[in-house]
C-alpha atoms as a PDB file:
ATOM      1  CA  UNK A   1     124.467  92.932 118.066  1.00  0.00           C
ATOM      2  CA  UNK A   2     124.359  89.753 116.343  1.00  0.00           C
ATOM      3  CA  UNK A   3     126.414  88.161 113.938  1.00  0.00           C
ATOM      4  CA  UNK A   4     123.662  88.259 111.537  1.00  0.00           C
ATOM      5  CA  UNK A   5     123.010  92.029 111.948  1.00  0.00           C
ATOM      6  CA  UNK A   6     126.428  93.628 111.357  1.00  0.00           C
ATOM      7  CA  UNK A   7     125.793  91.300 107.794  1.00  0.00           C
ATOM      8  CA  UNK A   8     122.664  93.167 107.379  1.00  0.00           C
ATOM      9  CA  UNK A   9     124.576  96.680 108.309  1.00  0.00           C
ATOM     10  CA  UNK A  10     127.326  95.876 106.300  1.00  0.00           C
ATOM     11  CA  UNK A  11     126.012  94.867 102.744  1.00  0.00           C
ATOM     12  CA  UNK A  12     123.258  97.623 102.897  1.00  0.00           C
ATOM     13  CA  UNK A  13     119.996  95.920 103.304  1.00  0.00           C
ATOM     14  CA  UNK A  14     117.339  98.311 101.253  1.00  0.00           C
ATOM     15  CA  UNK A  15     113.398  98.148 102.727  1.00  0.00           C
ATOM     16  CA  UNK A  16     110.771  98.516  99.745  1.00  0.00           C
ATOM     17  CA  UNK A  17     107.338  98.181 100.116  1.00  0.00           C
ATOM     18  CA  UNK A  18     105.505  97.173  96.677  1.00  0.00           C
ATOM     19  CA  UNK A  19     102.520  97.056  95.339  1.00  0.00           C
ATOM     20  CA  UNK A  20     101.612 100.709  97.370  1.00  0.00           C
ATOM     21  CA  UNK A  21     102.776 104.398  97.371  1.00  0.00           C
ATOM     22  CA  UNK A  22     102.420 104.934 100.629  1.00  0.00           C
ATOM     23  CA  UNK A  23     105.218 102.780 103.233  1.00  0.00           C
ATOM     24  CA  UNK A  24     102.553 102.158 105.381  1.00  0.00           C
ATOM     25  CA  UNK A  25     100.715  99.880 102.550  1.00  0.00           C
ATOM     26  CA  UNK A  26     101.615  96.856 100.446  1.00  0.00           C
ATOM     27  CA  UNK A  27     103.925  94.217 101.057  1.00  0.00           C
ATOM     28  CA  UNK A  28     107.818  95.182 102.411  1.00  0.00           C
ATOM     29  CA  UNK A  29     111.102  93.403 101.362  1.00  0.00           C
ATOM     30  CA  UNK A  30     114.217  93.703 101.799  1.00  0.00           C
ATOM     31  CA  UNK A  31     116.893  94.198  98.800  1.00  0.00           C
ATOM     32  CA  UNK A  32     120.497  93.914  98.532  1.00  0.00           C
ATOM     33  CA  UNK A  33     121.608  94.712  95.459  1.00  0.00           C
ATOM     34  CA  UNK A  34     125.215  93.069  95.798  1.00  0.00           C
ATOM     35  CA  UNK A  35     124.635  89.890  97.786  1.00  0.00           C
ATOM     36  CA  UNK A  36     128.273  88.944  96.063  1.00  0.00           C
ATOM     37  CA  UNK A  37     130.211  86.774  98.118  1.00  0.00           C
ATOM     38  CA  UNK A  38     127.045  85.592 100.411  1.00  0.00           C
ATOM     39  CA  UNK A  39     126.667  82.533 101.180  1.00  0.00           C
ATOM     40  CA  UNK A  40     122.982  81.256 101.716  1.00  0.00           C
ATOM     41  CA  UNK A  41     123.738  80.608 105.445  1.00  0.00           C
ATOM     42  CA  UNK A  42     124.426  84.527 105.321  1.00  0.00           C
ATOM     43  CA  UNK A  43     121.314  85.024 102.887  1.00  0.00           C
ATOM     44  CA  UNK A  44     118.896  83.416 105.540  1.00  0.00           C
ATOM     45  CA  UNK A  45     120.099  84.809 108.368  1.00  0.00           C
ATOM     46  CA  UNK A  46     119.888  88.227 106.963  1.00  0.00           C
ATOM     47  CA  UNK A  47     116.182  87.601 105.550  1.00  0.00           C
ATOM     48  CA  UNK A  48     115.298  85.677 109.222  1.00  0.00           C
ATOM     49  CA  UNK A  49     116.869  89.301 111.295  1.00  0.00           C
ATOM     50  CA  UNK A  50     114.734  91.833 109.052  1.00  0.00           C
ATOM     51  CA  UNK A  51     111.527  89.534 109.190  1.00  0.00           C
ATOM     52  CA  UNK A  52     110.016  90.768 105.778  1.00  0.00           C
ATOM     53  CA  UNK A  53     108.386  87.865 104.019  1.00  0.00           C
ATOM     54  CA  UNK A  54     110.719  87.899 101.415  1.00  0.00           C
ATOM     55  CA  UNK A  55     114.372  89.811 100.706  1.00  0.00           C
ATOM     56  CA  UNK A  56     115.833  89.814  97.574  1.00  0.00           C
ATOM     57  CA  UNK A  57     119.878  89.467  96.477  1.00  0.00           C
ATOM     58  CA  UNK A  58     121.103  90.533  93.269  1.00  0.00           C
ATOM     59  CA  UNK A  59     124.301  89.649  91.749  1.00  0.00           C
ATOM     60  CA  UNK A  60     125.920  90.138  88.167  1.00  0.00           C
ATOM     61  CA  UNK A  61     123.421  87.802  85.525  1.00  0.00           C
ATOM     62  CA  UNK A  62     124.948  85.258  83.406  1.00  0.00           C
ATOM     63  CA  UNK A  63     126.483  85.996  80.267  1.00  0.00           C
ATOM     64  CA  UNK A  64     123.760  86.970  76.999  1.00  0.00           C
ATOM     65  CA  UNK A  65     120.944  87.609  79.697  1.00  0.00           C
ATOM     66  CA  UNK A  66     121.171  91.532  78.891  1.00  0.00           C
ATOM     67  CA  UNK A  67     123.526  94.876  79.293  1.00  0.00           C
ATOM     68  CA  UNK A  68     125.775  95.200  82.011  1.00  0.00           C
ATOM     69  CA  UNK A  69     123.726  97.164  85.256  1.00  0.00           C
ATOM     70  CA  UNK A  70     120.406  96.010  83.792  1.00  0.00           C
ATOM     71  CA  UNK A  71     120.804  92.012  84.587  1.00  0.00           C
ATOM     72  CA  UNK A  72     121.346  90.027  87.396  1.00  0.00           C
ATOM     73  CA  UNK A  73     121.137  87.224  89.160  1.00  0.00           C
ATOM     74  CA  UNK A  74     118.125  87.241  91.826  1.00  0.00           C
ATOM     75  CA  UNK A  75     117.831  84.567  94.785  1.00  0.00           C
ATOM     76  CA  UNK A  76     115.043  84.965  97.196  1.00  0.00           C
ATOM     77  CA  UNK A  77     114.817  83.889 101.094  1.00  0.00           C
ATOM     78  CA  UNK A  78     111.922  84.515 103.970  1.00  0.00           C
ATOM     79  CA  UNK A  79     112.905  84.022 106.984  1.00  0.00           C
ATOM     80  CA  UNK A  80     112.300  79.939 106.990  1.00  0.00           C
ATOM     81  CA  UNK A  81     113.904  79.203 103.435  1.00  0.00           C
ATOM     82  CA  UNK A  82     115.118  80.097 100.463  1.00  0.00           C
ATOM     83  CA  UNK A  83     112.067  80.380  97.513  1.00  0.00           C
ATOM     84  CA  UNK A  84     111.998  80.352  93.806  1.00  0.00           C
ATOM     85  CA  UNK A  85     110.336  83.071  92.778  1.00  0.00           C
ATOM     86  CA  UNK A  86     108.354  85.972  94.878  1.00  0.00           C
ATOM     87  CA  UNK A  87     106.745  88.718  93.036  1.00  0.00           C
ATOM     88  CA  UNK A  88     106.649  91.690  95.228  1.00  0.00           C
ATOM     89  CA  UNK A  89     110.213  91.475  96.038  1.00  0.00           C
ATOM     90  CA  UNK A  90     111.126  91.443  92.015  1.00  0.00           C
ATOM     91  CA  UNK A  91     108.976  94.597  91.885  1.00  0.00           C
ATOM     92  CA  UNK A  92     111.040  95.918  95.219  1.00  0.00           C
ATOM     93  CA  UNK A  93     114.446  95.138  93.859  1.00  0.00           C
ATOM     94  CA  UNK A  94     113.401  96.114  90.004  1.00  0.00           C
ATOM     95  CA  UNK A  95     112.308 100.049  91.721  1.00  0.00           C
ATOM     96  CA  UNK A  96     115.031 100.073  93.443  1.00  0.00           C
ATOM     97  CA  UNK A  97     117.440  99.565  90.265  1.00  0.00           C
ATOM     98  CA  UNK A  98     115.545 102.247  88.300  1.00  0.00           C
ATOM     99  CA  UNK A  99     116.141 104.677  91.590  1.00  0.00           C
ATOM    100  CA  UNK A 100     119.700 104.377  91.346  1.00  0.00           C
ATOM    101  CA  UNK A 101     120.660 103.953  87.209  1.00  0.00           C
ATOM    102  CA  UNK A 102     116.975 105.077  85.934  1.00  0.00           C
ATOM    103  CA  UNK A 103     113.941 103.466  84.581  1.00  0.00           C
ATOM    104  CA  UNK A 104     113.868 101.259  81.703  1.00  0.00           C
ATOM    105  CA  UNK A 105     114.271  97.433  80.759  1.00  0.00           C
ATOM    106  CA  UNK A 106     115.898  95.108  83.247  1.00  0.00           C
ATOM    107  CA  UNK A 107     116.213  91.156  83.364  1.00  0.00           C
ATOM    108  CA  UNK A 108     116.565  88.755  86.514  1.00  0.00           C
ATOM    109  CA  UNK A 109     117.747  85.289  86.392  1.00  0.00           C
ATOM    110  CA  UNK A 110     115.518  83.927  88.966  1.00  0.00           C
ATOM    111  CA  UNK A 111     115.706  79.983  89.963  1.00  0.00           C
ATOM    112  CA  UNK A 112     112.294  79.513  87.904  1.00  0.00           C
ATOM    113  CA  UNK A 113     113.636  81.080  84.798  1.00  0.00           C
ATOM    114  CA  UNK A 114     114.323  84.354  83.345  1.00  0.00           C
ATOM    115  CA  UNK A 115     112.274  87.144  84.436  1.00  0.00           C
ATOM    116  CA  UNK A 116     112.042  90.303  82.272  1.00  0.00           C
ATOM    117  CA  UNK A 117     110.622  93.398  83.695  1.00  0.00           C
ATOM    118  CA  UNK A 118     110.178  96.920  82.999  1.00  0.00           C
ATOM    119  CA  UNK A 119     109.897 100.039  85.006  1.00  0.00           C
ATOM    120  CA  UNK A 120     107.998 103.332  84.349  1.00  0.00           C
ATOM    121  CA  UNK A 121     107.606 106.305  85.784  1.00  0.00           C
ATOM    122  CA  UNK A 122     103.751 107.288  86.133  1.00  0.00           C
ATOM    123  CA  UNK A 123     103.070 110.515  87.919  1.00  0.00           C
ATOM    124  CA  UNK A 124     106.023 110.675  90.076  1.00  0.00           C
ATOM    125  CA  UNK A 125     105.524 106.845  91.070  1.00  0.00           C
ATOM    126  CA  UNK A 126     107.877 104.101  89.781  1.00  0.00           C
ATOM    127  CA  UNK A 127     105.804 101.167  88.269  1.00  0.00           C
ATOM    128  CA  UNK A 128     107.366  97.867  87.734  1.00  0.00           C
ATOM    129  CA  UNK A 129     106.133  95.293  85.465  1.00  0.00           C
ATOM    130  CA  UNK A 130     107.460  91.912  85.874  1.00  0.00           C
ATOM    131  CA  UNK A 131     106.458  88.956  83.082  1.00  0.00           C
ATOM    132  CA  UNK A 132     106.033  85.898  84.338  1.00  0.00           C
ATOM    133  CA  UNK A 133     108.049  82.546  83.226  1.00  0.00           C
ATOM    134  CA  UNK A 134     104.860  80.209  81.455  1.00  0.00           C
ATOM    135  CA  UNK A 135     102.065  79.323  84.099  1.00  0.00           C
ATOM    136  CA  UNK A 136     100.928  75.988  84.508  1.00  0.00           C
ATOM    137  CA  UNK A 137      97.402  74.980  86.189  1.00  0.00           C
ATOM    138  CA  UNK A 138      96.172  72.056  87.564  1.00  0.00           C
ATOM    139  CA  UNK A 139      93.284  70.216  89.314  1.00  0.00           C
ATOM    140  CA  UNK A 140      93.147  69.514  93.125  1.00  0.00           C
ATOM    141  CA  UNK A 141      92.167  66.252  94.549  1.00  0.00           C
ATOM    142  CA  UNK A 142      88.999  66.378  96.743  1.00  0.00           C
ATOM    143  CA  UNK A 143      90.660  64.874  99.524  1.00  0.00           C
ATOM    144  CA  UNK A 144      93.333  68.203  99.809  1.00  0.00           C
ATOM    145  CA  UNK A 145      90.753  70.455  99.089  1.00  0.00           C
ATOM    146  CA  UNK A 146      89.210  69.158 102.373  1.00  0.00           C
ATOM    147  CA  UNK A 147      92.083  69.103 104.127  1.00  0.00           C
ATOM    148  CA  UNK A 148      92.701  72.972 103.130  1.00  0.00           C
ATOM    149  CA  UNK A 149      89.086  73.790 104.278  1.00  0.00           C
ATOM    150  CA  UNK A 150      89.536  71.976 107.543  1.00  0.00           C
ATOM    151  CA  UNK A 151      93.036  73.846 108.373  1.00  0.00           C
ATOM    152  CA  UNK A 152      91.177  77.077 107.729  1.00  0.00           C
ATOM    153  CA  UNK A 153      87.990  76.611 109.196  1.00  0.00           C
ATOM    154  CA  UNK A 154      86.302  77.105 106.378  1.00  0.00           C
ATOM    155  CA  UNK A 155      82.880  74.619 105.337  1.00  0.00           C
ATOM    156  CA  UNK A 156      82.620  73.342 102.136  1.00  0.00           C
ATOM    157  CA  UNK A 157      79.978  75.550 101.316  1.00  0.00           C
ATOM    158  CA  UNK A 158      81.938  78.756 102.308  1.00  0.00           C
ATOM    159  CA  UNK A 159      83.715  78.332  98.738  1.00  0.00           C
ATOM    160  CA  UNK A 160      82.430  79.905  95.629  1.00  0.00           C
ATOM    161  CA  UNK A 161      80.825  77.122  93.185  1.00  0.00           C
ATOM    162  CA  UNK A 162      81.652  79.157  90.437  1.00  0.00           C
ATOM    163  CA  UNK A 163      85.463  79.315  91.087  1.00  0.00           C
ATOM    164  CA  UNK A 164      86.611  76.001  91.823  1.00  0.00           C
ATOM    165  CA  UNK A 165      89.964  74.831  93.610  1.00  0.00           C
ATOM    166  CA  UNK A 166      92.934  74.981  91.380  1.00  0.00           C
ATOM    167  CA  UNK A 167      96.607  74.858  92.011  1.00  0.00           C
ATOM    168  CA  UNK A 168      98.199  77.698  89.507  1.00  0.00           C
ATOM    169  CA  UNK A 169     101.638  78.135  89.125  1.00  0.00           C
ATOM    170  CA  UNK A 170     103.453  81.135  87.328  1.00  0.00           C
ATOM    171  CA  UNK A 171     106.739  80.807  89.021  1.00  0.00           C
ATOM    172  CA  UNK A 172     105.672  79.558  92.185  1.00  0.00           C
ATOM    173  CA  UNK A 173     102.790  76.698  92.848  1.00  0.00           C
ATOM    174  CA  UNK A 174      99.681  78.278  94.854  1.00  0.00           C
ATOM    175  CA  UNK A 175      96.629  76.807  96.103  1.00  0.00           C
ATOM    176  CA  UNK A 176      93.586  79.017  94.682  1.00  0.00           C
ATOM    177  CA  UNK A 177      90.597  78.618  96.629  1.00  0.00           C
ATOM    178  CA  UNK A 178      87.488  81.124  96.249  1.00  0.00           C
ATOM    179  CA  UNK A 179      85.221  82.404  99.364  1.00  0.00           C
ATOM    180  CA  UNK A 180      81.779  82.975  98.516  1.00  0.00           C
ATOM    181  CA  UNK A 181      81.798  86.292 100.524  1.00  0.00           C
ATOM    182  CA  UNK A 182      83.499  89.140 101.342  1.00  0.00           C
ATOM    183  CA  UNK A 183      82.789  88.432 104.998  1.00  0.00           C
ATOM    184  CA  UNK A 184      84.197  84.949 104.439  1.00  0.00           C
ATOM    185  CA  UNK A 185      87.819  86.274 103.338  1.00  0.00           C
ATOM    186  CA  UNK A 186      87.776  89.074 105.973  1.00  0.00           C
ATOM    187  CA  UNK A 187      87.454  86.154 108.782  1.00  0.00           C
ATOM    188  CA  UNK A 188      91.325  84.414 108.407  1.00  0.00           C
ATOM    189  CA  UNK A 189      91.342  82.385 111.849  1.00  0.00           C
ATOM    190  CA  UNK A 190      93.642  79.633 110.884  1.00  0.00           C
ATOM    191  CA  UNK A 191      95.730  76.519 112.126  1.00  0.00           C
ATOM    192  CA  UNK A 192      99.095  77.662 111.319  1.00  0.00           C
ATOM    193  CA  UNK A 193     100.428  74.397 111.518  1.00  0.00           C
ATOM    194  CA  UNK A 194      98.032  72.278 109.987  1.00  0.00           C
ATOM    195  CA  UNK A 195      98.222  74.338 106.862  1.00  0.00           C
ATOM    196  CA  UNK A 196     102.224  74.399 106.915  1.00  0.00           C
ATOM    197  CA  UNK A 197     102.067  70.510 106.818  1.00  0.00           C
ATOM    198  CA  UNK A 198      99.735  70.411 103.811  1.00  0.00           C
ATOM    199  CA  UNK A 199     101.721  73.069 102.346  1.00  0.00           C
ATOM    200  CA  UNK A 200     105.088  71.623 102.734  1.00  0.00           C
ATOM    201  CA  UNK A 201     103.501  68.212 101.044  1.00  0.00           C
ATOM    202  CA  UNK A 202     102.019  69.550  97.914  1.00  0.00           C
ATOM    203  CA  UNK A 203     105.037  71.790  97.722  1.00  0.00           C
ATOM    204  CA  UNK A 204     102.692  75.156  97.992  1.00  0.00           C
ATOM    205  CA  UNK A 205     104.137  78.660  98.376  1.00  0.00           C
ATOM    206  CA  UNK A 206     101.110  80.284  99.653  1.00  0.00           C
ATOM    207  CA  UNK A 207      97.432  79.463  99.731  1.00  0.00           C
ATOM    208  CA  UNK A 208      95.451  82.199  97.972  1.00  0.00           C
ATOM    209  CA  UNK A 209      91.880  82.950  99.277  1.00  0.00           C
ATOM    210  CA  UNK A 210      89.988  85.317  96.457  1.00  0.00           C
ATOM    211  CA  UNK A 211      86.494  86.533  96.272  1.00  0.00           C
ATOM    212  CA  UNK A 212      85.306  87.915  93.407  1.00  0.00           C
ATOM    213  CA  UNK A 213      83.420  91.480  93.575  1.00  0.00           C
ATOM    214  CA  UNK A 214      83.268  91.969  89.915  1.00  0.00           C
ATOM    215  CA  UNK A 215      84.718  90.225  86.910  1.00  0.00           C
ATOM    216  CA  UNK A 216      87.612  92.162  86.558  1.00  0.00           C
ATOM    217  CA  UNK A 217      87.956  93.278  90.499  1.00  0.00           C
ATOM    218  CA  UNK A 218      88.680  90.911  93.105  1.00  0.00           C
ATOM    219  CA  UNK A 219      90.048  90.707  96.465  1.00  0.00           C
ATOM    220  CA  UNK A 220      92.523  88.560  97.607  1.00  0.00           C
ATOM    221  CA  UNK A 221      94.324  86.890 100.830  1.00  0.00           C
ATOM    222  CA  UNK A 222      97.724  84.888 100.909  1.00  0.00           C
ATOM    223  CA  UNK A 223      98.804  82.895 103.752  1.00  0.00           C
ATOM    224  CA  UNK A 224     102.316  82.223 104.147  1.00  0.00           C
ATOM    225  CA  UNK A 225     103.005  79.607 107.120  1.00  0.00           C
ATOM    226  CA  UNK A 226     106.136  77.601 104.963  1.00  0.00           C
ATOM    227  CA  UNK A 227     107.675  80.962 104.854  1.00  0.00           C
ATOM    228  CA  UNK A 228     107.222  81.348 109.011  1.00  0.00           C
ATOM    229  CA  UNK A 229     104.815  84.203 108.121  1.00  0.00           C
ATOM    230  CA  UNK A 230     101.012  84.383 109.184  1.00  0.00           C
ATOM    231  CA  UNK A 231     100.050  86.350 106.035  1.00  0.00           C
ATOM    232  CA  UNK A 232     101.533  87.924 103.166  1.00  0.00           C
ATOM    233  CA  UNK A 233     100.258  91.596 102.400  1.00  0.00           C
ATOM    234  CA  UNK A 234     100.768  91.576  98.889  1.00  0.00           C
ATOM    235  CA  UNK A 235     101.399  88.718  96.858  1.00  0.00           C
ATOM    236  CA  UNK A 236     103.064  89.473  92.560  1.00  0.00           C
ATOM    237  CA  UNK A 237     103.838  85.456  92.319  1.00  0.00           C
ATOM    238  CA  UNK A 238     100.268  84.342  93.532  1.00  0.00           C
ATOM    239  CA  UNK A 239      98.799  87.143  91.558  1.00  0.00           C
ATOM    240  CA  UNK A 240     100.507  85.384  88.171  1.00  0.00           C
ATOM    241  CA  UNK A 241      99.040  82.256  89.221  1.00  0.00           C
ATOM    242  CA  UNK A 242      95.826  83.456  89.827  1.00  0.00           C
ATOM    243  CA  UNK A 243      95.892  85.709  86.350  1.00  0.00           C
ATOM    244  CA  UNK A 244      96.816  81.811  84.547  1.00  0.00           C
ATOM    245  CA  UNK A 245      93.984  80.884  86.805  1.00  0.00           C
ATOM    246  CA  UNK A 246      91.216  82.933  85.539  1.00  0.00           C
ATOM    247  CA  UNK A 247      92.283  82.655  82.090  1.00  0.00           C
ATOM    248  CA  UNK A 248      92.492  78.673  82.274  1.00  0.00           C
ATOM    249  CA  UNK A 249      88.676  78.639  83.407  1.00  0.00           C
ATOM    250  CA  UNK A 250      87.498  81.000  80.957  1.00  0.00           C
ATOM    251  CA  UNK A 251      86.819  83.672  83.890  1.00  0.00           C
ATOM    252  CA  UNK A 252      88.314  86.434  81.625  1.00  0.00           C
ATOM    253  CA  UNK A 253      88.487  86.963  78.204  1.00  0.00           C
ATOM    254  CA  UNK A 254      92.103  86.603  76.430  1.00  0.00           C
ATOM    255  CA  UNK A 255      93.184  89.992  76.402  1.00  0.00           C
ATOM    256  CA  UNK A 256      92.382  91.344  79.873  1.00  0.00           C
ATOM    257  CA  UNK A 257      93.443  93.680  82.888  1.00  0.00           C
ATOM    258  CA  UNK A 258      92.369  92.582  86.616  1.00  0.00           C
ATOM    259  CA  UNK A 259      92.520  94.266  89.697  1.00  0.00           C
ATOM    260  CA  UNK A 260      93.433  92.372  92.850  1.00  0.00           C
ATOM    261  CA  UNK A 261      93.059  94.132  96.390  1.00  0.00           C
ATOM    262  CA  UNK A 262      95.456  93.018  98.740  1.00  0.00           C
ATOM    263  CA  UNK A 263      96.330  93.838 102.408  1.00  0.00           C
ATOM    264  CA  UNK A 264      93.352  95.691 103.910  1.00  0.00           C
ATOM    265  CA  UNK A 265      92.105  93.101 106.186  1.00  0.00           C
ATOM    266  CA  UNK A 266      95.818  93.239 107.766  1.00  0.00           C
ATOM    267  CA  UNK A 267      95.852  97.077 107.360  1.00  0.00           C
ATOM    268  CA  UNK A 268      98.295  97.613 105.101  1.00  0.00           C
ATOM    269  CA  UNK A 269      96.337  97.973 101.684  1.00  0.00           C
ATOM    270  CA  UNK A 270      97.870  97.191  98.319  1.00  0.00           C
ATOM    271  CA  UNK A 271      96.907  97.092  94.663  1.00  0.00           C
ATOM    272  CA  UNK A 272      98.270  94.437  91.850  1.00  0.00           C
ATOM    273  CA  UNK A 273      97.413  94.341  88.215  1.00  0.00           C
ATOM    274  CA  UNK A 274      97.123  91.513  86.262  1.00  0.00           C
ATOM    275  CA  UNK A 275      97.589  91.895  82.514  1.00  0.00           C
ATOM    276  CA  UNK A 276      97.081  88.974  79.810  1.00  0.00           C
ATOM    277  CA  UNK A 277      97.770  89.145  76.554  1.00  0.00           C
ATOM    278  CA  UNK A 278      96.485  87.027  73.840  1.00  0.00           C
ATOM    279  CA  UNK A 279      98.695  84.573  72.357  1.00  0.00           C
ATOM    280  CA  UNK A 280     100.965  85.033  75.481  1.00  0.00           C
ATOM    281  CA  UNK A 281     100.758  82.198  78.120  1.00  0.00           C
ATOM    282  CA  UNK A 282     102.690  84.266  80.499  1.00  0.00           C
ATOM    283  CA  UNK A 283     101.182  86.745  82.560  1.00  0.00           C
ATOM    284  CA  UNK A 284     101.718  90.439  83.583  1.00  0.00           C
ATOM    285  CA  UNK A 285     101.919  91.790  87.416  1.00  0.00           C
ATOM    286  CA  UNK A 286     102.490  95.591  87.714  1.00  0.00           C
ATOM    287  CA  UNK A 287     102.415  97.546  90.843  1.00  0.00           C
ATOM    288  CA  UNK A 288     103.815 100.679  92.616  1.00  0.00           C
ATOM    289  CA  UNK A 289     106.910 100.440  94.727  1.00  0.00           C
ATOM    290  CA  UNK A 290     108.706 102.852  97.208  1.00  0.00           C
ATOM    291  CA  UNK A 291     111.530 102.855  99.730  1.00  0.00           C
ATOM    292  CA  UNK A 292     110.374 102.416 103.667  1.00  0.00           C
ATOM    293  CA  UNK A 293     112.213 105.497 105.445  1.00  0.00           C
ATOM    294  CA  UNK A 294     114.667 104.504 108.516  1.00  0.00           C
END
């Protein structure tokens, strides 16, 4: 047994999936919800030995940021590096919390900002709902769009004319690019590499593919090669960029809900929603969570 795995054993690593009743769906992570007294050599390592896109490690939150048991600290590592914000793994850690001291209000310090979210009990399902920090959304030069399509294998004319390349952030910066068919996102075929370099240059988390079936229903895809992951199943971060997304080019109205499939071309299916509010910049991801047995 390695080093790195009697860590793991010791400091009981939880596995989550979120955004998915079922363990078989949605997008796993690992929690620990005392990571005191880890260093981030210890943080990696233990993220790199369970392999899950993304684990999570709580410890006590600064003073003011909320009651004792209901704030914390949160840090997040894949298995490559350490990242500043990741979604599911909020929504993972935030279940987990409301299994052990009950549902209700809770607030993470996260490296992009405070993080507020709320869990609910909905039929015998725990539902998180994280808030994200204020999104930001910008235009891509031509020149990296092409690059992105070329790194894919996509043609320019495999993109949706009515959803044009943006890069959204919400707590983490995302490529947005739109496939003008469902075929088209169901065919990912890309060079891992070649996407990791243009990643790792316009400091991306993931590149989110999205095709939209209806105007409030859309499907989505997240490659993850700067986190040493092929795909992500389920992606809350990229799903708060892509809600600032929609709203920034009048896709949606103000007040809205979306629906973003996630996961089913990979076979493990998962559902985010995608609340915004008017007169609130930041946006809403909600999902299911529940603990993967063994």
């Amino acid at each position: 047994m390695s080093t790195s795995d009697q860590h793991a054993q010791a400091i009981d690593v939880l596995r989550y999936t979120a955004f998915a009743t079922d363990p078989a769906g949605g997008n796993p992570a690992g929690v620990v919800l005392d990571a005191t007294g880890l260093d981030d050599a210890r943080m990696l390592a233990i993220a790199a030995d369970l392999g899950y896109s993304e684990t999570a490690f709580l410890t006590p939150g600064p003073a003011g940021l909320g009651p004792e048991g209901r704030a914390f600290t949160v840090r997040y590592f894949s298995p490559q590096a350490e990242v500043p914000f990741c979604g599911h793994a909020t929504v993972a850690t935030a279940v987990a919390l409301a299994e052990r001291d009950g549902p209700g209000d809770f607030a993470f310090a996260a490296p992009v900002g405070t993080v507020p979210v709320t869990v609910a009990a909905d039929g015998g399902t725990l539902r998180a709902t994280l808030t994200s920090v204020e999104p930001k959304v910008g235009e891509v030069p031509a020149a990296d769009v092409t690059e992105a399509l070329a790194a894919l294998g996509w043609a320019a004319d495999d993109l949706d004319p009515a959803l044009e390349p943006r890069v959204s952030f919400a707590g983490a910066r995302h490529l947005i690019l739109a496939a003008a068919t469902r075929e088209r996102l169901a065919d990912l075929r890309y060079d891992f590499e070649r996407l990791k370099s243009l990643m790792l240059r316009l400091d991306l988390t993931t590149v989110q593919l999205v095709w939209r079936e209806t105007p409030s229903v859309y499907h989505v895809r997240d490659p993850f090669p700067v986190g040493g992951v092929v795909e992500d199943p389920a992606t809350g971060a990229a799903a708060a960029a892509f809600g600032a997304y929609a709203r920034e080019l009048g896709l949606v109205p103000a007040a809205t809900e979306l629906t973003l499939h996630q996961g089913a071309d990979m076979g493990r299916p998962g559902v985010l929603t995608v609340t915004l509010r008017e007169g609130d910049a930041r946006v809403r991801v909600s999902g299911a969570a529940v603990r993967i047995p063994g």
